[in-house]
Protein backbone atom coordinates (compact mmCIF):
# COMPACT_ATOMS: atom_id res chain seq x y z
CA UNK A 1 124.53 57.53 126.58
CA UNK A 2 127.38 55.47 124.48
CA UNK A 3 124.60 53.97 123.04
CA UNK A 4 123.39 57.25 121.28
CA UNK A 5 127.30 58.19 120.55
CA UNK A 6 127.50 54.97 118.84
CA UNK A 7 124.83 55.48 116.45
CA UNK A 8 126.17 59.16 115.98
CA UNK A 9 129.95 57.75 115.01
CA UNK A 10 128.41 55.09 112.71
CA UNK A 11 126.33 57.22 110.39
CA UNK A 12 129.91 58.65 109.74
CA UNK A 13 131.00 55.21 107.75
CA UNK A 14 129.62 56.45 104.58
CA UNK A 15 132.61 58.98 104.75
CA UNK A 16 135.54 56.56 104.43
CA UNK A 17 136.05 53.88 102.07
CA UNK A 18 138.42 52.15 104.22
CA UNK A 19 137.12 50.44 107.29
CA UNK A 20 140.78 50.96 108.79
CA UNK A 21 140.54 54.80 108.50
CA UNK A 22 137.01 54.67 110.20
CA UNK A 23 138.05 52.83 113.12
CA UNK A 24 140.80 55.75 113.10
CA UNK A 25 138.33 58.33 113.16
CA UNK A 26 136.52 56.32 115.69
CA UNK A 27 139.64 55.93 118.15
CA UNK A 28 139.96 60.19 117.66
CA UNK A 29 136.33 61.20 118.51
CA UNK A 30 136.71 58.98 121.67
CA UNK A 31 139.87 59.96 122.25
CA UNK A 32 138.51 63.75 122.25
CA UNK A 33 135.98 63.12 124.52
CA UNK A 34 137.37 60.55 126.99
CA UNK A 35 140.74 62.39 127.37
CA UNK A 36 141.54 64.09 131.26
CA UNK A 37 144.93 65.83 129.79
CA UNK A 38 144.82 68.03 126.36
CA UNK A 39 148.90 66.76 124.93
CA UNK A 40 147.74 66.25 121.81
CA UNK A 41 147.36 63.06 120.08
CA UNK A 42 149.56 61.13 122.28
CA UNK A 43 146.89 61.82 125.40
CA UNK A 44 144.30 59.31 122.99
CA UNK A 45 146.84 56.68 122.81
CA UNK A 46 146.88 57.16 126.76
CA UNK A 47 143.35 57.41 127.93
CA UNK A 48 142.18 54.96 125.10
CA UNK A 49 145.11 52.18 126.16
CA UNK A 50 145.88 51.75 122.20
CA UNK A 51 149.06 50.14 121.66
CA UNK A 52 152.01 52.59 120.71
CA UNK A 53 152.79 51.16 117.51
CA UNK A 54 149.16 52.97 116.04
CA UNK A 55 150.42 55.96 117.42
CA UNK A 56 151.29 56.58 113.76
CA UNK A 57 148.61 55.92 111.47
CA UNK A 58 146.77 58.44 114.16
CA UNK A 59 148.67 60.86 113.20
CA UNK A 60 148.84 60.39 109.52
CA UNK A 61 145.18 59.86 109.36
CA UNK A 62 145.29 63.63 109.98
CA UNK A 63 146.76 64.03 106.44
CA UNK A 64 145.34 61.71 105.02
CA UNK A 65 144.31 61.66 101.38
CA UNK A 66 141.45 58.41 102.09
CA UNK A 67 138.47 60.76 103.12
CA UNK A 68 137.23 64.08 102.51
CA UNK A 69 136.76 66.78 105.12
CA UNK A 70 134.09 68.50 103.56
CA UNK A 71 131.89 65.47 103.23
CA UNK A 72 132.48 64.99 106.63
CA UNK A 73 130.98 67.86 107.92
CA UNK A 74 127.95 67.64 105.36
CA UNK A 75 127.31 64.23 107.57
CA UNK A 76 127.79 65.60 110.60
CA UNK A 77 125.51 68.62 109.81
CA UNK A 78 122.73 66.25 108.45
CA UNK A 79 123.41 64.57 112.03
CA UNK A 80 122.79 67.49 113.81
CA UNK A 81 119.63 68.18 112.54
CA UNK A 82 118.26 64.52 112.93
CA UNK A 83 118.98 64.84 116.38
CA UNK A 84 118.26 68.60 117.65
CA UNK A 85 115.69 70.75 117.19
CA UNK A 86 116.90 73.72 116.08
CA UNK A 87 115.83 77.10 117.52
CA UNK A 88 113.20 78.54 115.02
CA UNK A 89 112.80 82.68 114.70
CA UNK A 90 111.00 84.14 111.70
CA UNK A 91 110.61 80.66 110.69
CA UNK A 92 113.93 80.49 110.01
CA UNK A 93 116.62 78.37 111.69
CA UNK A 94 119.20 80.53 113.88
CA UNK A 95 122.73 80.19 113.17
CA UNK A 96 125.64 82.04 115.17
CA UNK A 97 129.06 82.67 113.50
CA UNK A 98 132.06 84.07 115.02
CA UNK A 99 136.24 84.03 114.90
CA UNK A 100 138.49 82.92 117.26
CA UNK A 101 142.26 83.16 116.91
CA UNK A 102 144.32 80.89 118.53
CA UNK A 103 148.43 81.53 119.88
CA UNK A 104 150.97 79.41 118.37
CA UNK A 105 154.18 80.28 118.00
CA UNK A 106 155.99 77.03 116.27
CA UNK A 107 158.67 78.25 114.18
CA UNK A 108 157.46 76.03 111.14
CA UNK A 109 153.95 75.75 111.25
CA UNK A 110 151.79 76.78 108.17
CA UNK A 111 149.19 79.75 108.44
CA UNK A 112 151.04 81.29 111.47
CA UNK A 113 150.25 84.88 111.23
CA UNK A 114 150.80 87.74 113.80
CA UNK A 115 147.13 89.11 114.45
CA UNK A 116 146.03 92.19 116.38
CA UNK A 117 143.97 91.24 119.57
CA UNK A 118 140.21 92.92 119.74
CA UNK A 119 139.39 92.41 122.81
CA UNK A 120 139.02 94.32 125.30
CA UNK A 121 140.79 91.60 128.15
CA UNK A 122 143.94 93.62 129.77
CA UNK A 123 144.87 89.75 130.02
CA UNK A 124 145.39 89.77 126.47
CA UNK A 125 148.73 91.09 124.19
CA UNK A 126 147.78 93.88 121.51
CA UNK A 127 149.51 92.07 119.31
CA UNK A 128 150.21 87.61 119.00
CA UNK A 129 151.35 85.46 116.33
CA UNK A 130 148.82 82.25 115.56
CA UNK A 131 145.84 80.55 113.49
CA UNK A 132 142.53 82.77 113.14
CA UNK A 133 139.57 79.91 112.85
CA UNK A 134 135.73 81.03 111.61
CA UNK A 135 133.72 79.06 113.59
CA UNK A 136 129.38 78.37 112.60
CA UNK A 137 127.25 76.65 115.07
CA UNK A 138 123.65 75.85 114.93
CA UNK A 139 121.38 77.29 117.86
CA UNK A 140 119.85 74.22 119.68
CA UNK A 141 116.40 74.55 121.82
CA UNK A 142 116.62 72.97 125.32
CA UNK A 143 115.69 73.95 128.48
CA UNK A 144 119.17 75.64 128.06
CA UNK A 145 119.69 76.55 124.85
CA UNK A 146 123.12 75.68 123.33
CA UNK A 147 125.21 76.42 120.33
CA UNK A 148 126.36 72.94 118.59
CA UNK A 149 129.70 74.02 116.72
CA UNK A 150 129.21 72.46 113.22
CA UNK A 151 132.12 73.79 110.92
CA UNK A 152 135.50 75.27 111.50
CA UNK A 153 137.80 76.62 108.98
CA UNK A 154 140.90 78.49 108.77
CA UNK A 155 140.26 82.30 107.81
CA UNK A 156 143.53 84.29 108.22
CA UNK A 157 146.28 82.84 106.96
CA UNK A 158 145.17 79.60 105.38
CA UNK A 159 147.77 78.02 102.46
CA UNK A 160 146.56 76.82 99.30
CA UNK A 161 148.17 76.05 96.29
CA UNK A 162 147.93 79.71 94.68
CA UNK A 163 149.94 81.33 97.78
CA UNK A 164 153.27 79.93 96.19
CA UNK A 165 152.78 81.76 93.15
CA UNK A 166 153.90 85.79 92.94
CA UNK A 167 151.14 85.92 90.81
CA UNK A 168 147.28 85.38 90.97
CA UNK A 169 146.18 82.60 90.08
CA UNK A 170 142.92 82.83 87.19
CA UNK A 171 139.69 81.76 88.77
CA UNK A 172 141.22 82.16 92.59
CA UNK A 173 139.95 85.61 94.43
CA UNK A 174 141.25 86.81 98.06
CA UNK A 175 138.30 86.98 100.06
CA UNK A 176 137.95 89.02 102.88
CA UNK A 177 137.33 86.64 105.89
CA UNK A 178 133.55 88.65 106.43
CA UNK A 179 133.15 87.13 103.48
CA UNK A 180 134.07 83.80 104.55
CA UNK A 181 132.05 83.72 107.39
CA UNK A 182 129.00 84.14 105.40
CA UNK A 183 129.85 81.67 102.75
CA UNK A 184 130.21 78.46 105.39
CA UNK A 185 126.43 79.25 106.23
CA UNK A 186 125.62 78.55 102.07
CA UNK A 187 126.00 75.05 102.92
CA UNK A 188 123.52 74.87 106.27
CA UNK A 189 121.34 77.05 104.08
CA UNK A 190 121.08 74.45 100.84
CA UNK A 191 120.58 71.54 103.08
CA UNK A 192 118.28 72.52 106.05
CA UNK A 193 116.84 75.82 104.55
CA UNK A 194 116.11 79.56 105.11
CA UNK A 195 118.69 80.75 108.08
CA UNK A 196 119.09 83.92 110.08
CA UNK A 197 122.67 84.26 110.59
CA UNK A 198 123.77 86.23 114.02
CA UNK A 199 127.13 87.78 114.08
CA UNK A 200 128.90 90.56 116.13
CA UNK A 201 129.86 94.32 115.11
CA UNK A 202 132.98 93.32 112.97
CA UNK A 203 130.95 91.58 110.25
CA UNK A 204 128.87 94.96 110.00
CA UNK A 205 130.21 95.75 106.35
CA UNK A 206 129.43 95.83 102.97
CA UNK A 207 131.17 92.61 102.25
CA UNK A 208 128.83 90.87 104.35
CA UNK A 209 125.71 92.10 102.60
CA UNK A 210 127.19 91.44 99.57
CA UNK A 211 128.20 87.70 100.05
CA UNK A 212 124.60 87.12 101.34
CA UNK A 213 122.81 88.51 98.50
CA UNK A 214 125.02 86.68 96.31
CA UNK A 215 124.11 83.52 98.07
CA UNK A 216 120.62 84.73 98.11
CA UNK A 217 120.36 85.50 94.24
CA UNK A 218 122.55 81.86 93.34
CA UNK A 219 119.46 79.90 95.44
CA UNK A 220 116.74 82.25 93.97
CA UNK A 221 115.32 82.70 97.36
CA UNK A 222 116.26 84.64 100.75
CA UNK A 223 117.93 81.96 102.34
CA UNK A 224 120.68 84.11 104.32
CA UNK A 225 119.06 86.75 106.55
CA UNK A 226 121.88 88.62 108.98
CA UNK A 227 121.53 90.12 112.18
CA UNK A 228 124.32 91.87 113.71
CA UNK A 229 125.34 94.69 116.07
CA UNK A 230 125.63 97.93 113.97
CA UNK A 231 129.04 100.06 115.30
CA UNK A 232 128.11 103.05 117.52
CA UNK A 233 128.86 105.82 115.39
CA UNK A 234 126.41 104.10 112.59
CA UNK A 235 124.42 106.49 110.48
CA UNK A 236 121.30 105.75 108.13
CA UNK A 237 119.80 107.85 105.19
CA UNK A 238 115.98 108.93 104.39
CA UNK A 239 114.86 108.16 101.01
CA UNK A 240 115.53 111.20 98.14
CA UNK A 241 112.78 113.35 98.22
CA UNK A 242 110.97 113.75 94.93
CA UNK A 243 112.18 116.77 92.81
CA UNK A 244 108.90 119.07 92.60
CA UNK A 245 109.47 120.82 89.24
CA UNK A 246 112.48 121.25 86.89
CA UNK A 247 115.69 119.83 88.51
CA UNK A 248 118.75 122.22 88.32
CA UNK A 249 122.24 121.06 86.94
CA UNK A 250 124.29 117.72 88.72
CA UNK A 251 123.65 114.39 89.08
CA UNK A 252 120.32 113.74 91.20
CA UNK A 253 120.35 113.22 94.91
CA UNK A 254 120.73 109.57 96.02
CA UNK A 255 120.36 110.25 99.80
CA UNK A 256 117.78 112.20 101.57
CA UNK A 257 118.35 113.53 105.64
CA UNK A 258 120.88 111.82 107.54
CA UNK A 259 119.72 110.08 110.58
CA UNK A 260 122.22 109.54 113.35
CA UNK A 261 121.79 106.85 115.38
CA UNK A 262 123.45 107.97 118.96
CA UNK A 263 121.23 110.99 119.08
CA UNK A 264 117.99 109.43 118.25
CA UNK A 265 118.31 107.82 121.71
CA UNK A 266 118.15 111.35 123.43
CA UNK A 267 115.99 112.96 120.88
CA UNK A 268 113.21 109.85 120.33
CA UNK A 269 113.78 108.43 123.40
CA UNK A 270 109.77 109.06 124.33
CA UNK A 271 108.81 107.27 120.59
CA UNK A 272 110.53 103.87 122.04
CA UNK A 273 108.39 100.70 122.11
CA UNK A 274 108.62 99.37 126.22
CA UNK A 275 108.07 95.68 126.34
CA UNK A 276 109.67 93.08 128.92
CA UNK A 277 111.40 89.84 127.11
CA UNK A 278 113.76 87.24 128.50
CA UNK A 279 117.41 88.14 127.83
CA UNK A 280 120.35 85.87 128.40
CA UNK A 281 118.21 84.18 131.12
CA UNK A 282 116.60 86.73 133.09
CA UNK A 283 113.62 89.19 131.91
CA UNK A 284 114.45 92.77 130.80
CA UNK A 285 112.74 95.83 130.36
CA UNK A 286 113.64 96.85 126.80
CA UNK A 287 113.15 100.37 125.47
CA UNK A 288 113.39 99.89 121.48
CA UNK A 289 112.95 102.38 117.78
CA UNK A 290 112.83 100.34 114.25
CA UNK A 291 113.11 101.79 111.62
CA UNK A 292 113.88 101.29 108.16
CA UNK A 293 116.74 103.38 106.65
CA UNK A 294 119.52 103.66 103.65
CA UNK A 295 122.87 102.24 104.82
CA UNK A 296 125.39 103.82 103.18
CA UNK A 297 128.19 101.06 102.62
CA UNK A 298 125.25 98.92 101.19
CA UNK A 299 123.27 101.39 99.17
CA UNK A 300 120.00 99.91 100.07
CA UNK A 301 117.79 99.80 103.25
CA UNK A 302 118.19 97.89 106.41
CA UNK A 303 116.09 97.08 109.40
CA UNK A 304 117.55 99.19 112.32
CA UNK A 305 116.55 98.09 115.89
CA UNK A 306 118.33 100.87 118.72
CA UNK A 307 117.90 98.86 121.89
CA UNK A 308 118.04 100.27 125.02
CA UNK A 309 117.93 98.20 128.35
CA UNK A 310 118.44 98.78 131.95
CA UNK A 311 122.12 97.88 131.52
CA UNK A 312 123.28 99.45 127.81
CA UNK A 313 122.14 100.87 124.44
CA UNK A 314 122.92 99.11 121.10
CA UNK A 315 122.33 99.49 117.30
CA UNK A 316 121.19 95.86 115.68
CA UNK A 317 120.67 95.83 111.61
CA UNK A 318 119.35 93.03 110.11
CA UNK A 319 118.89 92.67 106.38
CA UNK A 320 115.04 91.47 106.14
CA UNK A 321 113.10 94.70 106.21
CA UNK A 322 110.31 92.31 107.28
CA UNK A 323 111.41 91.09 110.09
CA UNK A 324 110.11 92.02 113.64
CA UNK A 325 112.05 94.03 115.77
CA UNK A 326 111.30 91.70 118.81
CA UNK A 327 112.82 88.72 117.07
CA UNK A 328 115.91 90.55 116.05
CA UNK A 329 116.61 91.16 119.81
CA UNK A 330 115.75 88.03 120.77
CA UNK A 331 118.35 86.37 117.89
CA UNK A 332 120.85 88.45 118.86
CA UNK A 333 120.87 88.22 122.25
CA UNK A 334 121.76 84.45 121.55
CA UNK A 335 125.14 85.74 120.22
CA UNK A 336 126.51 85.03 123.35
CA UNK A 337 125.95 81.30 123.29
CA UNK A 338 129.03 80.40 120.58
CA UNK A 339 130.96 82.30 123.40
CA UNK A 340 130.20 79.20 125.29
CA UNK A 341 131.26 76.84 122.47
CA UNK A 342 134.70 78.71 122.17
CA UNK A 343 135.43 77.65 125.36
CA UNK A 344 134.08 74.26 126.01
CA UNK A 345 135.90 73.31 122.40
CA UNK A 346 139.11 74.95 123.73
CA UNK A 347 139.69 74.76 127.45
CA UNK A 348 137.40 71.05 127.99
CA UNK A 349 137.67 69.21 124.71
CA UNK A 350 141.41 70.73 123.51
CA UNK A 351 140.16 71.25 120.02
CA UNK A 352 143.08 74.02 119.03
CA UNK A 353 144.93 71.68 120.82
CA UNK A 354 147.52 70.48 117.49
CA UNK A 355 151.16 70.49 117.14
CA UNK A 356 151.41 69.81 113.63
CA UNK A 357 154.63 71.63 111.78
CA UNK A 358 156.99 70.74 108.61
CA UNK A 359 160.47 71.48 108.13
CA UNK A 360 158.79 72.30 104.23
CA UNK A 361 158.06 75.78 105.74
CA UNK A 362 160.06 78.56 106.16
CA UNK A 363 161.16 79.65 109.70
CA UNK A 364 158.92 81.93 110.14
CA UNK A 365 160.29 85.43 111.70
CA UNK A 366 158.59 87.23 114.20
CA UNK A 367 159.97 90.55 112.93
CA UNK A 368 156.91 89.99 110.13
CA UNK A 369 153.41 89.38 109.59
CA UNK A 370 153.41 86.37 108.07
CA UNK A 371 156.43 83.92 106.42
CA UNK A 372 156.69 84.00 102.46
CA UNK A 373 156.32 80.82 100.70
CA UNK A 374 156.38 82.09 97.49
CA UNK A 375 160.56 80.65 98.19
CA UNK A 376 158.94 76.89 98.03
CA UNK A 377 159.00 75.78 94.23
CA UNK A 378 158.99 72.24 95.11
CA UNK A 379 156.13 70.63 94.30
CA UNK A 380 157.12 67.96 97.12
CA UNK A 381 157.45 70.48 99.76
CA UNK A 382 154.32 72.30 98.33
CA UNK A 383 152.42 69.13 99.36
CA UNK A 384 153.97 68.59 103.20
CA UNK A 385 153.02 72.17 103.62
CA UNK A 386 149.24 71.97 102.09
CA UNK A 387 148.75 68.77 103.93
CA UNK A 388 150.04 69.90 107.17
CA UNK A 389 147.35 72.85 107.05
CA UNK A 390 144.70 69.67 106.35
CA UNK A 391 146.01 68.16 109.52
CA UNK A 392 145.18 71.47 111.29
CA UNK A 393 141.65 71.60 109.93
CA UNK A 394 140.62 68.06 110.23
CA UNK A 395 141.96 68.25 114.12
CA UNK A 396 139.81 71.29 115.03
CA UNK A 397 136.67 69.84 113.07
CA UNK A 398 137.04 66.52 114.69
CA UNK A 399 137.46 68.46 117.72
CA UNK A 400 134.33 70.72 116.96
CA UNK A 401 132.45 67.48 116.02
CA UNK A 402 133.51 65.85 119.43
CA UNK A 403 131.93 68.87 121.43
CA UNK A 404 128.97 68.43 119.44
CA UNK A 405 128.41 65.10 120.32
CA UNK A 406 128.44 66.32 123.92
CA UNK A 407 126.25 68.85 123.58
CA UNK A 408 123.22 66.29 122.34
CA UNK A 409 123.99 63.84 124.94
CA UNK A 410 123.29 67.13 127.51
CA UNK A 411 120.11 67.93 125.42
CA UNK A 412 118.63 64.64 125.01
CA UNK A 413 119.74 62.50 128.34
CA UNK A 414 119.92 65.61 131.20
CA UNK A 415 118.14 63.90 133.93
CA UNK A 416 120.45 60.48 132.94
CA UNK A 417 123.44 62.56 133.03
CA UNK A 418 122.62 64.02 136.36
CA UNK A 419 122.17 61.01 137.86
CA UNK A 420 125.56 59.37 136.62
CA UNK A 421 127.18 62.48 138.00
CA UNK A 422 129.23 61.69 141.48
CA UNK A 423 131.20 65.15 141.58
CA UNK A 424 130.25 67.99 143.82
CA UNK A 425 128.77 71.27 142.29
CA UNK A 426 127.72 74.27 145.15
CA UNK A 427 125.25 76.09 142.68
CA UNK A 428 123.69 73.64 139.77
CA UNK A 429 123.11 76.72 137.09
CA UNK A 430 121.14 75.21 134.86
CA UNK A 431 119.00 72.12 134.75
CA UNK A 432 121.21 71.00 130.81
CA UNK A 433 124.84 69.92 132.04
CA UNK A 434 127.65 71.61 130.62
CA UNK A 435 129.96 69.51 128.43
CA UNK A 436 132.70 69.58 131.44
CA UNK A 437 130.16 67.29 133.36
CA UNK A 438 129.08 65.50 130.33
CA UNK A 439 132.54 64.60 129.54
CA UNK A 440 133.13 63.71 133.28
CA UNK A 441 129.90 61.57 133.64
CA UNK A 442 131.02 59.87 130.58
CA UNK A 443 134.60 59.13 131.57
CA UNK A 444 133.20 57.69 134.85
CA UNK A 445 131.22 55.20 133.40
CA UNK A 446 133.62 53.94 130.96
CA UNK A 447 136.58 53.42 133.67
CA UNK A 448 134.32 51.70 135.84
CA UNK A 449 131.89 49.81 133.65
CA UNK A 450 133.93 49.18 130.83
CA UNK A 451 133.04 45.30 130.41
CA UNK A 452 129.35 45.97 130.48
CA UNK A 453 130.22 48.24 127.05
CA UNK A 454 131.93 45.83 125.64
CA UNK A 455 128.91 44.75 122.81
CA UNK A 456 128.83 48.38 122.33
CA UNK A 457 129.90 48.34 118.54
CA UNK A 458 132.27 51.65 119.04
CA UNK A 459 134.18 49.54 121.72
CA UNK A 460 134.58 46.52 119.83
CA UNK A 461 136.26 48.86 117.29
CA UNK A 462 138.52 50.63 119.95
CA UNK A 463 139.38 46.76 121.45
CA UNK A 464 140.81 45.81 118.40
CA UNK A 465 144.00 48.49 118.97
CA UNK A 466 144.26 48.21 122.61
CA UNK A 467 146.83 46.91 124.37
CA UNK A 468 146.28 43.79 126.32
CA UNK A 469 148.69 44.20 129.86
CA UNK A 470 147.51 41.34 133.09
CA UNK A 471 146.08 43.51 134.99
CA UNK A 472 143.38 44.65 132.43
CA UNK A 473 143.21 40.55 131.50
CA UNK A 474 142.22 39.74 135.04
CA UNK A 475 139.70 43.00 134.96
CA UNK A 476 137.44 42.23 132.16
CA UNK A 477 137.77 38.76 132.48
CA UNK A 478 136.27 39.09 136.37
């Protein structure tokens, strides 16, 4: 298994010109992975045994100017695709996108906004003050399928260097963040081809549709298709009908009969297509109506597939009108998965997990929505604040990357993983290992077989900033 990370970690090289800011990197990834507590950067120096005086450069390699993020995660999707194979539908690969906002209420940390809370968890404030994150994963196949995160960026609240300027500046455009989401699957699309992107009811808009066709029209070829849940109260139009003689006075009709959605369930109900399919894990009997209609915020047609099941009734659209109505179920019903991914990157790995803040940013109040920078002229204090959002970004990708990792280790090696595994489970769910017993399994072996690693390249690396006490003399050296 450390094997396979290695060669994973070393295809990164090419990223860094510095060997010094590799082994960094290195150090971070296995810190992220091998870690029992989530405090931050301080818990690698622990469970790694690096010696405190690197406890700096870790955390300036988070701002760091020596590598680029972006080329980064162009490595790590090229990765990704060398070593899963990704789930195909409509011969197209299946990508899920969703957001995730995270608390944080640091009184000087950039992109701190106070967000309203969706969902529907009476756990959950209506209202909390933190980082929204747009998060794209690639749909693996497995005997489990699984949802390998491979970008994260900041949506909501994200500095640059036009948001200390009153004005706009020329050439820079606020983008909704439905628009963002759709742009981060651009790059997947360029490099590994034609994608169906899956996203919930939220990104059902106009600004969706229109980012994708944009995309679409730039590669001169479909390479975005969405699928998402349509909102209940949805509504489609019929083609104009053709004027039969000499049209009166007004402009001419662009809509023909409206069609609404929630009654065609009542009224049609006897017109649905019955066929059984396996949905998240079990088969269903679905009950389901396509049909082809106008959508009104997009003024053009849209595949609409009303699903009924034993369970609930939903609207999917999808933006290829040649798409089969079975396969948009079946891609949507994988929604679910980056679910998964939010939490195994959250609660196991500690990827939102970062404390990083700058006396260059105003104390933010939480009488408002957001602080005002436009107060911060500075050009010096302009760049602790910009770099200080790079730390954030470069944390929850490395995190992101680390779960990744993880989740090909559980893909490739199950049966190796399983038998590693000394813990106690009452039910095993599923014959793939989550990343909780992946990163277990993992930090077994390494406490207790740490010398027969040691010509492992990635260790050799990590040796170099480890401290060097007796007792761990007298260890390796038995």
């Amino acid at each position: 298994m450390f094997k396979l990370i290695d060669s994973i970690l070393h295809q990164f090289q090419i990223c860094f010109k510095r060997k010094n800011t590799f082994s960094i990197f290195i150090i971070i990834i296995m810190g992220m992975i091998l870690r029992s507590d989530l405090r931050g950067v301080t818990s690698f120096v622990g469970c790694l045994k690096i010696r405190p005086e690197f406890y700096r450069s870790l955390l300036n390699f988070f701002r760091s100017k020596a590598y680029n993020l972006e080329q980064i995660k162009d490595c790590w999707l090229n990765i990704v695709l060398q070593k899963i194979n990704p789930v195909m539908i409509a011969d197209r690969i299946t990508l899920i996108g969703d957001h995730i906002k995270i608390s944080k209420e640091a009184k000087y940390m950039p992109g701190v906004k106070k967000h309203h809370q969706e969902s529907e968890n009476s756990g959950k404030k209506e209202y909390m003050f933190g980082h929204q994150f747009g998060v794209i994963g690639i749909l693996a196949e497995g005997k489990t399928k699984q949802c390998v995160p491979i970008s994260v960026e900041m949506h909501d609240g994200k500095i640059d260097r036009s948001s200390f300027c009153n004005c706009e500046i020329e050439g820079i455009t606020k983008e909704s963040i439905v628009t963002k989401m759709v742009q981060m699957a651009e790059s997947i699309a360029k490099s590994a081809g034609n994608v169906n992107l899956v996203l919930d009811a939220y990104f059902a808009s106009k600004s969706a549709f229109k980012a994708a066709n944009k995309i679409n029209t730039k590669l001169c070829r479909i390479a975005i298709s969405l699928i998402m849940r349509a909102k209940s109260n949805s509504v489609g139009f019929c083609e104009a009908p053709d004027v039969i003689g000499q049209r009166g006075r007004g402009r001419p009709r662009k809509y023909g009969e409206k069609i609404i959605f929630s009654e065609l369930f009542k009224r049609n109900i006897n017109e649905f297509s019955k066929v059984t399919m396996k949905l998240y894990g079990k088969l269903e009997n679905v009950q389901y109506y396509c049909v082809d209609l106008i959508w009104k915020p997009i003024g053009e047609k849209a595949r609409f597939v009303l699903v009924k099941t034993s369970e609930k009734t939903m609207i999917l659209i999808c933006s290829d009108l040649q798409m089969d109505p079975e396969e948009i179920i079946l891609a949507y019903s994988y929604r679910f998965k980056i679910e998964v991914s939010f939490k195994m990157l959250k609660q196991i790995i500690g990827g939102f997990f970062y404390h990083f803040w700058t006396l260059a940013m105003p104390r933010m109040s939480k009488y408002k929505t957001n602080t005002d920078i436009t107060c911060v002229q500075d050009r010096k204090m302009q760049n602790r604040i910009l770099s200080t959002i790079q730390a954030i970004e470069v944390f929850v990708n490395i995190g992101a990357i680390a779960t990744g990792i993880i989740n090909i280790v559980a893909l490739t090696m199950p049966d190796i993983v399983w038998k590693h595994y000394t813990g106690f489970l009452r039910t095993k769910s599923s014959e793939v290992p989550s990343v909780e017993t992946v990163k277990n399994v993992l930090g077994n072996i390494m406490m207790w077989n740490f010398r027969n690693l040691a010509d492992i390249a990635t260790f050799k690396i990590i040796r170099k900033y480890q401290r060097q006490d007796e007792s761990s003399d007298k260890k390796f050296s038995a």
